[in-house]
N, C-alpha and C. Protein backbone atom coordinates (compact mmCIF):
# COMPACT_ATOMS: atom_id res chain seq x y z
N UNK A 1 -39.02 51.55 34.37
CA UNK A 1 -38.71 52.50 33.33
C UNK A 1 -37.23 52.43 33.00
N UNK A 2 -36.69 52.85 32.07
CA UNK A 2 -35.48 52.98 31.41
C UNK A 2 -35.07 54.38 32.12
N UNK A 3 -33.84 53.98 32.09
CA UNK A 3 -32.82 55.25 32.91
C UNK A 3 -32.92 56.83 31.81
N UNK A 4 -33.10 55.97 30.40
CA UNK A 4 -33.26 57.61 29.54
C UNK A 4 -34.60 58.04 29.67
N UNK A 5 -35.20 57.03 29.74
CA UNK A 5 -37.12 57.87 30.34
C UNK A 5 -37.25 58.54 31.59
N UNK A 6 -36.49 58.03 32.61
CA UNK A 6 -36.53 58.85 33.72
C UNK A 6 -35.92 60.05 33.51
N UNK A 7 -34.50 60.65 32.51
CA UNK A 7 -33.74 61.19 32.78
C UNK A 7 -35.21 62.81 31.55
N UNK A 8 -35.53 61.90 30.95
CA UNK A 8 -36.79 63.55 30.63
C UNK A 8 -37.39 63.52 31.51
N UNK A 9 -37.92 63.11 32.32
CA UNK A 9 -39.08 63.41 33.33
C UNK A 9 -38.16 64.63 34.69
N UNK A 10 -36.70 64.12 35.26
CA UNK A 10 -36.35 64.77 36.17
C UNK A 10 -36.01 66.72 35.72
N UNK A 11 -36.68 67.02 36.70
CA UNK A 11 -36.55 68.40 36.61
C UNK A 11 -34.86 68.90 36.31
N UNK A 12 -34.87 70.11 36.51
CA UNK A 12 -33.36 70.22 35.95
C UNK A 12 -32.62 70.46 37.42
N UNK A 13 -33.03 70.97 38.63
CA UNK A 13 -32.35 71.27 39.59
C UNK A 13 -32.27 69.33 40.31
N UNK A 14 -33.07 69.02 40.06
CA UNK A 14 -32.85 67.54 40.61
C UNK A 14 -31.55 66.77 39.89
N UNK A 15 -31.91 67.00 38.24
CA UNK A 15 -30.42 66.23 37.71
C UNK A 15 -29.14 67.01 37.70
N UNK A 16 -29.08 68.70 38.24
CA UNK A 16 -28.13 69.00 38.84
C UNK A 16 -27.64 68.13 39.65
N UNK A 17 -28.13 68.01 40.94
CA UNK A 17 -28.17 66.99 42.51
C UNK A 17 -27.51 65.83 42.03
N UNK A 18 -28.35 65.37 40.91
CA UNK A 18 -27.75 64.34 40.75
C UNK A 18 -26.00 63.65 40.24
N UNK A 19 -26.27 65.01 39.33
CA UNK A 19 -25.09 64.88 38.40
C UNK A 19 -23.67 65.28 39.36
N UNK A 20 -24.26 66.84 40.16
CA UNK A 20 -23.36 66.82 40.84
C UNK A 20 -22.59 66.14 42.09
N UNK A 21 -23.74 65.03 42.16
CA UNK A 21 -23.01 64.15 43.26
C UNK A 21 -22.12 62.82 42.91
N UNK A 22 -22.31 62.77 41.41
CA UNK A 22 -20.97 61.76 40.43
C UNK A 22 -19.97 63.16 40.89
N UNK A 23 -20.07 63.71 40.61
CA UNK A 23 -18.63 64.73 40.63
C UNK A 23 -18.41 65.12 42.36
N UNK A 24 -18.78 64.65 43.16
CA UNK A 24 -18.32 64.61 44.43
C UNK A 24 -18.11 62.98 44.96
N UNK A 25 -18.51 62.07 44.71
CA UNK A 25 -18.51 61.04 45.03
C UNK A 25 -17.82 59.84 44.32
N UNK A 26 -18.07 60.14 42.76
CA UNK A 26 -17.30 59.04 41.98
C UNK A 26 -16.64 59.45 40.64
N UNK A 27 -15.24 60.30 41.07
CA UNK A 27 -14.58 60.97 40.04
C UNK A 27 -14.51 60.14 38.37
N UNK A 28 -14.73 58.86 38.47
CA UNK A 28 -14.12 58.12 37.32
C UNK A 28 -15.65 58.16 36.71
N UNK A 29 -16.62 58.25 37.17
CA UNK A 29 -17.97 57.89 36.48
C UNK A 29 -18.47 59.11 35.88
N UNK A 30 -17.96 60.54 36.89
CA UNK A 30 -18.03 61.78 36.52
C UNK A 30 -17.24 61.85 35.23
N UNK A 31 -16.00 61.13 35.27
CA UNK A 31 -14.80 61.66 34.04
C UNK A 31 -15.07 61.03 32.68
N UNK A 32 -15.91 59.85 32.98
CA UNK A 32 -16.65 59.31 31.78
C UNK A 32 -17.96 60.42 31.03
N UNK A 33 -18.70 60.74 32.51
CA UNK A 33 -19.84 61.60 31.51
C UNK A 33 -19.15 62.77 31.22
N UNK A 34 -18.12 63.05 31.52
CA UNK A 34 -17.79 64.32 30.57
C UNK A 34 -17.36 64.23 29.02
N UNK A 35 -16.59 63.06 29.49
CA UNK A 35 -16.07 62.90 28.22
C UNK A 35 -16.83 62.58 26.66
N UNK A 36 -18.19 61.43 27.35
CA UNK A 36 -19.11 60.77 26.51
C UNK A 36 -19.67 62.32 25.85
N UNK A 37 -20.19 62.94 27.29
CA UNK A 37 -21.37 64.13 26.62
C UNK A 37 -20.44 65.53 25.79
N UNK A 38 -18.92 65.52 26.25
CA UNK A 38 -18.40 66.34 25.08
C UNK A 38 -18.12 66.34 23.88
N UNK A 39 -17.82 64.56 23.21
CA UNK A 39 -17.87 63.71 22.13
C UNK A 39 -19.20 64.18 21.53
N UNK A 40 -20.34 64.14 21.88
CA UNK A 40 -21.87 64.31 21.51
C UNK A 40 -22.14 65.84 21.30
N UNK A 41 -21.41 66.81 22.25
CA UNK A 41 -21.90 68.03 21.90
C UNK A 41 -20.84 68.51 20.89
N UNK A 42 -19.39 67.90 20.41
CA UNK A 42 -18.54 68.34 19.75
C UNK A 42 -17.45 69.28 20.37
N UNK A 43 -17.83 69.44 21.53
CA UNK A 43 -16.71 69.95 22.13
C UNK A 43 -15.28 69.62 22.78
N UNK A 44 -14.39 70.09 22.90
CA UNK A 44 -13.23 69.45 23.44
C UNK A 44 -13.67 69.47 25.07
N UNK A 45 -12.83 68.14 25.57
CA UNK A 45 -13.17 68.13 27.38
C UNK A 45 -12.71 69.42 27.96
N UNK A 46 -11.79 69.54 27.82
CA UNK A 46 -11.26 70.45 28.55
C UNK A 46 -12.31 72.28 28.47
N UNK A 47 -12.68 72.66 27.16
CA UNK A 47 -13.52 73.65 27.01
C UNK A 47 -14.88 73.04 27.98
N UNK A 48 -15.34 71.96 28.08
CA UNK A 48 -16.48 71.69 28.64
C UNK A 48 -15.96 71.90 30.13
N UNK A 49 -14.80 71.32 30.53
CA UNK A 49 -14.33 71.40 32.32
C UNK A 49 -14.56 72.50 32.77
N UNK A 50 -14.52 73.65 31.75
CA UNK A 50 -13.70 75.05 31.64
C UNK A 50 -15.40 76.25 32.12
N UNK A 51 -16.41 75.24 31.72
CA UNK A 51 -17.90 75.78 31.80
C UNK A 51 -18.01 75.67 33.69
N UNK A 52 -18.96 76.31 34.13
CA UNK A 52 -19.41 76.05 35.22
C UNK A 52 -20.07 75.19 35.68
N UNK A 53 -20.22 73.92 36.43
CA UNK A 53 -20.90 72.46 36.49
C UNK A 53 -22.32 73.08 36.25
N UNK A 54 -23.21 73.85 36.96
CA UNK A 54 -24.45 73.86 36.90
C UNK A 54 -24.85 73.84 35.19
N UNK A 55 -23.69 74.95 34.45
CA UNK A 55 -24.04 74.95 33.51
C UNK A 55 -23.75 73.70 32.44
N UNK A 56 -22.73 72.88 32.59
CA UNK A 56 -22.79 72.08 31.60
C UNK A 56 -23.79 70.88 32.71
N UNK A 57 -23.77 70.69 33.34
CA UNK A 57 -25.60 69.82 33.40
C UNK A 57 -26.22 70.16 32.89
N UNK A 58 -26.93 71.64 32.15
CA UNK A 58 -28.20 71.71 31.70
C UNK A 58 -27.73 70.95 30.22
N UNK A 59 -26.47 71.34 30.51
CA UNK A 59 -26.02 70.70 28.47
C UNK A 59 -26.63 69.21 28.57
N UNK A 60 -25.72 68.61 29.97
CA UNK A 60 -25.67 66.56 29.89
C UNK A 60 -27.16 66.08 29.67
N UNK A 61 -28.12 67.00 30.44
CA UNK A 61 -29.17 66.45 30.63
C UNK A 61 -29.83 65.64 29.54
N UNK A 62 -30.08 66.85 28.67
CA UNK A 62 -30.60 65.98 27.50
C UNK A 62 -30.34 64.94 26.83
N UNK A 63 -29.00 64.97 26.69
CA UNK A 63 -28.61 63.69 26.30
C UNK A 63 -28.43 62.26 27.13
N UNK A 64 -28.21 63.03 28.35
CA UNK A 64 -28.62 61.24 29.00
C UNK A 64 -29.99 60.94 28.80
N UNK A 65 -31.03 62.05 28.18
CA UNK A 65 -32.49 61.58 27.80
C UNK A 65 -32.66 60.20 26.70
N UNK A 66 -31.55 60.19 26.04
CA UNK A 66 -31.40 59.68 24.75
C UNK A 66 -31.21 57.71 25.11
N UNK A 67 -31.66 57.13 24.19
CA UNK A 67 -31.29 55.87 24.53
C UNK A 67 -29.71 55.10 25.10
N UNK A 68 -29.06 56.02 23.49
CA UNK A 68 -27.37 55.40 23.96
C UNK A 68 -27.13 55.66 24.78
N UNK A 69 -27.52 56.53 25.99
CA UNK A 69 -26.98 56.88 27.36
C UNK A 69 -27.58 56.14 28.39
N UNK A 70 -28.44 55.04 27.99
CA UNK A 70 -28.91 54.16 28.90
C UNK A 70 -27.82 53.50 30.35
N UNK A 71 -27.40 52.91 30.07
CA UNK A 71 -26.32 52.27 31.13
C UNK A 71 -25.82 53.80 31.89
N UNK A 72 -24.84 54.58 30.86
CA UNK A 72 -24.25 56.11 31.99
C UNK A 72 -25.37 56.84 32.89
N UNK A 73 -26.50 56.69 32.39
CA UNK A 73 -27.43 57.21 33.13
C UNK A 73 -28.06 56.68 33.98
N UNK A 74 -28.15 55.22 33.84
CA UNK A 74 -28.45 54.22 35.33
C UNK A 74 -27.57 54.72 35.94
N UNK A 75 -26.13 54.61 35.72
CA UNK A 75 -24.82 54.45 36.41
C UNK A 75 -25.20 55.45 37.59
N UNK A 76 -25.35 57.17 36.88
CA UNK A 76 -25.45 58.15 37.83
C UNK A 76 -26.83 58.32 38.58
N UNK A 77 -27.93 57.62 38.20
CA UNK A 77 -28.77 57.30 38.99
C UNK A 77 -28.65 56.32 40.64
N UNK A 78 -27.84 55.12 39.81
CA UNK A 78 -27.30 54.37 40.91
C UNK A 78 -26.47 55.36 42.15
N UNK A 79 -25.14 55.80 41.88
CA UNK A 79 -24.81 56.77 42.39
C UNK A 79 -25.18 57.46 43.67
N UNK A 80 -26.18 58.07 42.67
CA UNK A 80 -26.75 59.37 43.45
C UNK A 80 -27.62 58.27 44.52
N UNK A 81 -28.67 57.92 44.35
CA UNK A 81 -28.97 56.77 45.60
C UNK A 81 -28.28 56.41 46.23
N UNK A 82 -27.45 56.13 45.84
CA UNK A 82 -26.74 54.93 47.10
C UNK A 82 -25.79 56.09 47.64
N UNK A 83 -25.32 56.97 47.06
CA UNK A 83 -24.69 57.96 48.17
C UNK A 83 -25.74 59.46 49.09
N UNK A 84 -26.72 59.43 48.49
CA UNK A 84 -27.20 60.35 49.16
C UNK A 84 -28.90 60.13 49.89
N UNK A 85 -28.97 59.09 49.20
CA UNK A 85 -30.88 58.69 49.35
C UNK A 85 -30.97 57.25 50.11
N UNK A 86 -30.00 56.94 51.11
CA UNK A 86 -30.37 55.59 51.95
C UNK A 86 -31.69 55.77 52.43
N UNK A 87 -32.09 56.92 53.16
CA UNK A 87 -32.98 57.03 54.14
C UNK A 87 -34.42 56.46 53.24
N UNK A 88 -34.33 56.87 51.88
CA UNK A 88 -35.44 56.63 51.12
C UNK A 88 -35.48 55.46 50.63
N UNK A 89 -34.12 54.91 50.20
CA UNK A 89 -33.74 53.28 50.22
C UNK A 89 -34.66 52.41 51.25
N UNK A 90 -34.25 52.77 52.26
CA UNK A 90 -34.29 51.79 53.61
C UNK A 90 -35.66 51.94 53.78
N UNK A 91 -36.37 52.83 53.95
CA UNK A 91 -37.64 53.35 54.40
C UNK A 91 -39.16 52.43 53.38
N UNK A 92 -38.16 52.53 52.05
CA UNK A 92 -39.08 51.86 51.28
C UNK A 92 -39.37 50.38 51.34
N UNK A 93 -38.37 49.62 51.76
CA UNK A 93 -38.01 48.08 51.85
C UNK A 93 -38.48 48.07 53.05
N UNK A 94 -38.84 48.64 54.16
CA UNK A 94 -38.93 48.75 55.63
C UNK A 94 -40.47 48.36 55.73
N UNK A 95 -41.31 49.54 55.10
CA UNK A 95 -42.86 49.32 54.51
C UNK A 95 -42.88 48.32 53.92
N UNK A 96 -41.74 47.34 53.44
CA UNK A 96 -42.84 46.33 52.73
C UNK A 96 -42.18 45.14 53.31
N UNK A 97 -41.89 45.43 54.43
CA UNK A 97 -40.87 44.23 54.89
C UNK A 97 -40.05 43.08 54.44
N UNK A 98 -39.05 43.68 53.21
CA UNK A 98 -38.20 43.13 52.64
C UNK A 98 -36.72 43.55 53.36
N UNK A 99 -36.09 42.03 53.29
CA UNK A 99 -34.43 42.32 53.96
C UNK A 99 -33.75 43.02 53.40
N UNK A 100 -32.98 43.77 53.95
CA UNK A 100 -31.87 44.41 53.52
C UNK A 100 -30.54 44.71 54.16
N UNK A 101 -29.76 45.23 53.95
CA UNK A 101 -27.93 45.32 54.66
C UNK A 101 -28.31 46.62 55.64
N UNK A 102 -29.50 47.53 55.74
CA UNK A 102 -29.68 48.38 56.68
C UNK A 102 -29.31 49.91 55.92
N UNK A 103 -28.57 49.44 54.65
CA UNK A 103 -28.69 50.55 53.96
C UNK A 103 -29.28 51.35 52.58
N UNK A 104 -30.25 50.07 52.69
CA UNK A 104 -31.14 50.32 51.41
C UNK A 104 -30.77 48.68 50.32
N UNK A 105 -30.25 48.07 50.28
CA UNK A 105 -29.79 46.83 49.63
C UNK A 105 -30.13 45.55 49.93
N UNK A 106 -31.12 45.41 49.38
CA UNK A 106 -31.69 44.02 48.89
C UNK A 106 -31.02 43.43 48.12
N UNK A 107 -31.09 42.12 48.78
CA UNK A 107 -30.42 40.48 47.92
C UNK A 107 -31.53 40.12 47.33
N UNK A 108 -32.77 40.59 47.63
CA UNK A 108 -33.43 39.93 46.41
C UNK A 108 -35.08 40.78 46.63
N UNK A 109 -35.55 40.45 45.81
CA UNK A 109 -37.19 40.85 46.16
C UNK A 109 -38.35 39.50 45.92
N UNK A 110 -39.32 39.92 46.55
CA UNK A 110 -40.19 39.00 46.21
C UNK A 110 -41.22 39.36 44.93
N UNK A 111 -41.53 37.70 44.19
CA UNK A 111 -41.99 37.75 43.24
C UNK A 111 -43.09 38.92 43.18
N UNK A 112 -44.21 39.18 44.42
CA UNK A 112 -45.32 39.60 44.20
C UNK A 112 -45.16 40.70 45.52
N UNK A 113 -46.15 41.93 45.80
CA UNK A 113 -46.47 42.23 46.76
C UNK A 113 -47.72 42.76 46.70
N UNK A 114 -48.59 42.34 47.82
CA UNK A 114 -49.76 42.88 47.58
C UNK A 114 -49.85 44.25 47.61
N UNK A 115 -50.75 44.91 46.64
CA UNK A 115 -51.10 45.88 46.27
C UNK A 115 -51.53 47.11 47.10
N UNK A 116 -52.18 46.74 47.63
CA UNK A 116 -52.36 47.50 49.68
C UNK A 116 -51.13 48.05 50.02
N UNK A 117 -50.41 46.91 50.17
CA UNK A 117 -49.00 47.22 50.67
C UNK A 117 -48.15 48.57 50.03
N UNK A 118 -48.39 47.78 49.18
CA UNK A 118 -47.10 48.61 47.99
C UNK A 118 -47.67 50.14 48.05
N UNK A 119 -49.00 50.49 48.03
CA UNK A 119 -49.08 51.56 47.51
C UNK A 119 -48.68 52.83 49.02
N UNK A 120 -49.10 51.57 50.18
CA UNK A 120 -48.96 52.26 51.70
C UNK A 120 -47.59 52.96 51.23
N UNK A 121 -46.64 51.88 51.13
CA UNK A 121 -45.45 52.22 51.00
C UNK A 121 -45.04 53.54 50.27
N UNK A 122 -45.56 53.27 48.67
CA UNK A 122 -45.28 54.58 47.89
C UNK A 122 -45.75 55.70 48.29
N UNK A 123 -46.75 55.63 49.27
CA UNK A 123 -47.51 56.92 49.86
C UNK A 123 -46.51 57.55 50.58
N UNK A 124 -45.84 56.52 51.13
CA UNK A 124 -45.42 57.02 52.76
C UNK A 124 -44.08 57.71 52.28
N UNK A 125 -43.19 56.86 50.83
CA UNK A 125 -42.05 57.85 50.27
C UNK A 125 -42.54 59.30 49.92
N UNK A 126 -43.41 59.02 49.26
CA UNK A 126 -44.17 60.61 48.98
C UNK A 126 -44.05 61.50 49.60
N UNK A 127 -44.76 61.30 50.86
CA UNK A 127 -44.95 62.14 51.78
C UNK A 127 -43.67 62.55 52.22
N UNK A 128 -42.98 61.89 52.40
CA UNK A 128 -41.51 61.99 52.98
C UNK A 128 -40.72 62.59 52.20
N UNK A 129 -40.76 62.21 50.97
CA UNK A 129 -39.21 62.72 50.27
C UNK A 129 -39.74 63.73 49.10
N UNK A 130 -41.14 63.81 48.52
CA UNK A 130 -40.72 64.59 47.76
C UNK A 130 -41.20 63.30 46.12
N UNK A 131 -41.82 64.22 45.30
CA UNK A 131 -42.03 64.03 44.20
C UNK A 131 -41.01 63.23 42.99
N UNK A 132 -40.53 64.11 43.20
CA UNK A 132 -39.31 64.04 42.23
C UNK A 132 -37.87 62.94 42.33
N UNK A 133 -37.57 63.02 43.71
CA UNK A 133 -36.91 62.16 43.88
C UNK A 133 -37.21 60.81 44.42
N UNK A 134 -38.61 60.43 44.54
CA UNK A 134 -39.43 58.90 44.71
C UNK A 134 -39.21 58.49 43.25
N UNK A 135 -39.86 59.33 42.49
CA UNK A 135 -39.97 59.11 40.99
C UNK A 135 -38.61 58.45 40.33
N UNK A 136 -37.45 58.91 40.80
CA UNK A 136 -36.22 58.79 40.60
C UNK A 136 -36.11 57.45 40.75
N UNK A 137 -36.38 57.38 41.85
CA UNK A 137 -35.98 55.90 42.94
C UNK A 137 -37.08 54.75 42.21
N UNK A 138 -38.15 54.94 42.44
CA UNK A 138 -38.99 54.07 42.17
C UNK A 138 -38.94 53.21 40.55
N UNK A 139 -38.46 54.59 39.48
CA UNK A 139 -38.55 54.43 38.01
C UNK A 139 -37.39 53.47 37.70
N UNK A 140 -36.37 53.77 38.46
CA UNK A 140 -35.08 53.43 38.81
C UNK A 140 -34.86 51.95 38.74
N UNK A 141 -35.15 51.74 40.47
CA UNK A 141 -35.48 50.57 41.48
C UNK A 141 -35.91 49.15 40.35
N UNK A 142 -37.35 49.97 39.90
CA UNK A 142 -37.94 49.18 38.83
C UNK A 142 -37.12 48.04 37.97
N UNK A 143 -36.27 49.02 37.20
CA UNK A 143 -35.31 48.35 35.97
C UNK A 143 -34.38 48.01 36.54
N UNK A 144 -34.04 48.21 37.74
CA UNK A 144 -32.25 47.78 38.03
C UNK A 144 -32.51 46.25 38.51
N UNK A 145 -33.53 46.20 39.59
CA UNK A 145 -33.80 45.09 40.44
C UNK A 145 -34.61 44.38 39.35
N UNK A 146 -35.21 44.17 38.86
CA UNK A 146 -35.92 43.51 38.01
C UNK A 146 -37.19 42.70 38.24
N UNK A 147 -37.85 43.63 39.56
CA UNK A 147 -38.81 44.00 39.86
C UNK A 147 -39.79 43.67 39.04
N UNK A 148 -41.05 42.87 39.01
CA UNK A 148 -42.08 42.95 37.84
C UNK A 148 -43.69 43.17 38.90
N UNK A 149 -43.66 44.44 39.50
CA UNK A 149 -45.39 44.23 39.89
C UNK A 149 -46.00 45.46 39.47
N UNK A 150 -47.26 44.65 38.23
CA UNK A 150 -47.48 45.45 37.72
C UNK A 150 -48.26 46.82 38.15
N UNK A 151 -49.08 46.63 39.32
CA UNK A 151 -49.15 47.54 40.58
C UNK A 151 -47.92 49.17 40.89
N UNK A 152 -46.65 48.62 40.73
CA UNK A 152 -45.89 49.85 41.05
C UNK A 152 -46.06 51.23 39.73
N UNK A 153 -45.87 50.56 39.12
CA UNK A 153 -45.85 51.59 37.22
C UNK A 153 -46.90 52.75 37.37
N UNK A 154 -48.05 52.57 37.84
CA UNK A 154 -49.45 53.42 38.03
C UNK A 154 -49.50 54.30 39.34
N UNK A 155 -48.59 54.18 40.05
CA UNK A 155 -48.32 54.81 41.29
C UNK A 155 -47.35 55.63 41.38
N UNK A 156 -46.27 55.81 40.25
CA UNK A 156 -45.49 56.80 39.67
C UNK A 156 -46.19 58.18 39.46
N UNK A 157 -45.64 58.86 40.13
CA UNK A 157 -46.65 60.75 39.60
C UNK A 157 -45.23 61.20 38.69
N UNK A 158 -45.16 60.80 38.03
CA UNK A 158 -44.46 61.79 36.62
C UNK A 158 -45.32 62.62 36.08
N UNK A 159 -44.98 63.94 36.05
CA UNK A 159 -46.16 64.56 35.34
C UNK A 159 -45.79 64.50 34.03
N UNK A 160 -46.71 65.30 32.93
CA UNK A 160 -46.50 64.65 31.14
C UNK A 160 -45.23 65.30 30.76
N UNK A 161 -44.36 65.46 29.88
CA UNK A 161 -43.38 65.75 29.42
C UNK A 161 -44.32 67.03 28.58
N UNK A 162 -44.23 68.27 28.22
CA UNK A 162 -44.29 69.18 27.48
C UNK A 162 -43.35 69.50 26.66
N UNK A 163 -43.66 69.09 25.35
CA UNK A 163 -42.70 69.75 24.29
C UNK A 163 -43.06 71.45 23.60
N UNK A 164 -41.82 71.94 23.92
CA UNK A 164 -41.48 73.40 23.62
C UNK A 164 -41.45 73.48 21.67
C-alpha cells in the first residue's frame, strides 16, 4: 500500500504515536512536517508550534492522507518503526526465517514465501501487537521493501474507511 492509504486507515491516537515520535526522535523530519502541513493549512509555523502537538496531529493527519504527502509520510512511518516497533520488526522476519541485523533489517527478501508461512506469521504479529499497528507495519513493509506476494495484501485487517 502507499504511505497516503495507510495514513486514512490509521486511527487518530495511533498517528498521534506516530507523529509524536518524529518529534522525539528526528527533530529535522518533525521540522519538515510542520512546515509542509502549515504551507497546506495556510498557517504561519510558528502559530501552528504555538497549538498543542496532540492537537495539530489531528490537523497533519489528513493531509498526510493525500498523495503529495507520499514520501513525508513513508518518512514518519519509517521512523516510527525503526525507533519504537523493533520487537514487531524482528518477530516478523523471525517467523519467516529471513536474515536480519537483529533489529528488524533485512538486506533483502525472498522472491516468494509460502503462504502457510506468511499467514502463521501475520497471525502471530496480530496476536502480539495489536491491529493497528501490524497494519502499519505490514501496509508499510509492503511498499518500502518491494515485497511482491500476492498472499500478504488479503491478510491486512484494515477495516473500511467511513465517510462522514
Amino acid at each position: 500500500m502507499y504511505a497516503y492509504e495507510v495514513w486514512n486507515q490509521v486511527p487518530q491516537p495511533l498517528a498521534h504515536e506516530i507523529l509524536d515520535s518524529a518529534y522525539v526522535h528526528e527533530k529535522k523530519l518533525y521540522r519538515q512536517l510542520v512546515s509542509e502541513m502549515s504551507a497546506n493549512l495556510r498557517k504561519r509555523e510558528q502559530l501552528v508550534l504555538k497549538m498543542p502537538r496532540a492537537e495539530r496531529h489531528v490537523l497533519f493527519q489528513p493531509l498526510l492522507g493525500l498523495p503529495n504527502f507520499e514520501i513525508l509520510g513513508q518518512n514518519l512511518f519509517i521512523t516510527w518503526l525503526g525507533q519504537t516497533q523493533e520487537a514487531m520488526m524482528v518477530s516478523f522476519l523471525d517467523h519467516l526465517g529471513i536474515k536480519h541485523d537483529g533489529h528488524g533489517y533485512a538486506e533483502g527478501f525472498p522472491e516468494s514465501v509460502e503462504d502457510s508461512q506468511l499467514k502463521k506469521a501475520v497471525d502471530a504479529l496480530y496476536e502480539i501487537h495489536g491491529e493497528d499497528k501490524v497494519n502499519v507495519y505490514l501496509g508499510v513493509m509492503e511498499r518500502v521493501s518491494g515485497i511482491q506476494w500476492p498472499a500478504l495484501a488479503p491478510m491486512l485487517r484494515f477495516k473500511p474507511v467511513v465517510s462522514s
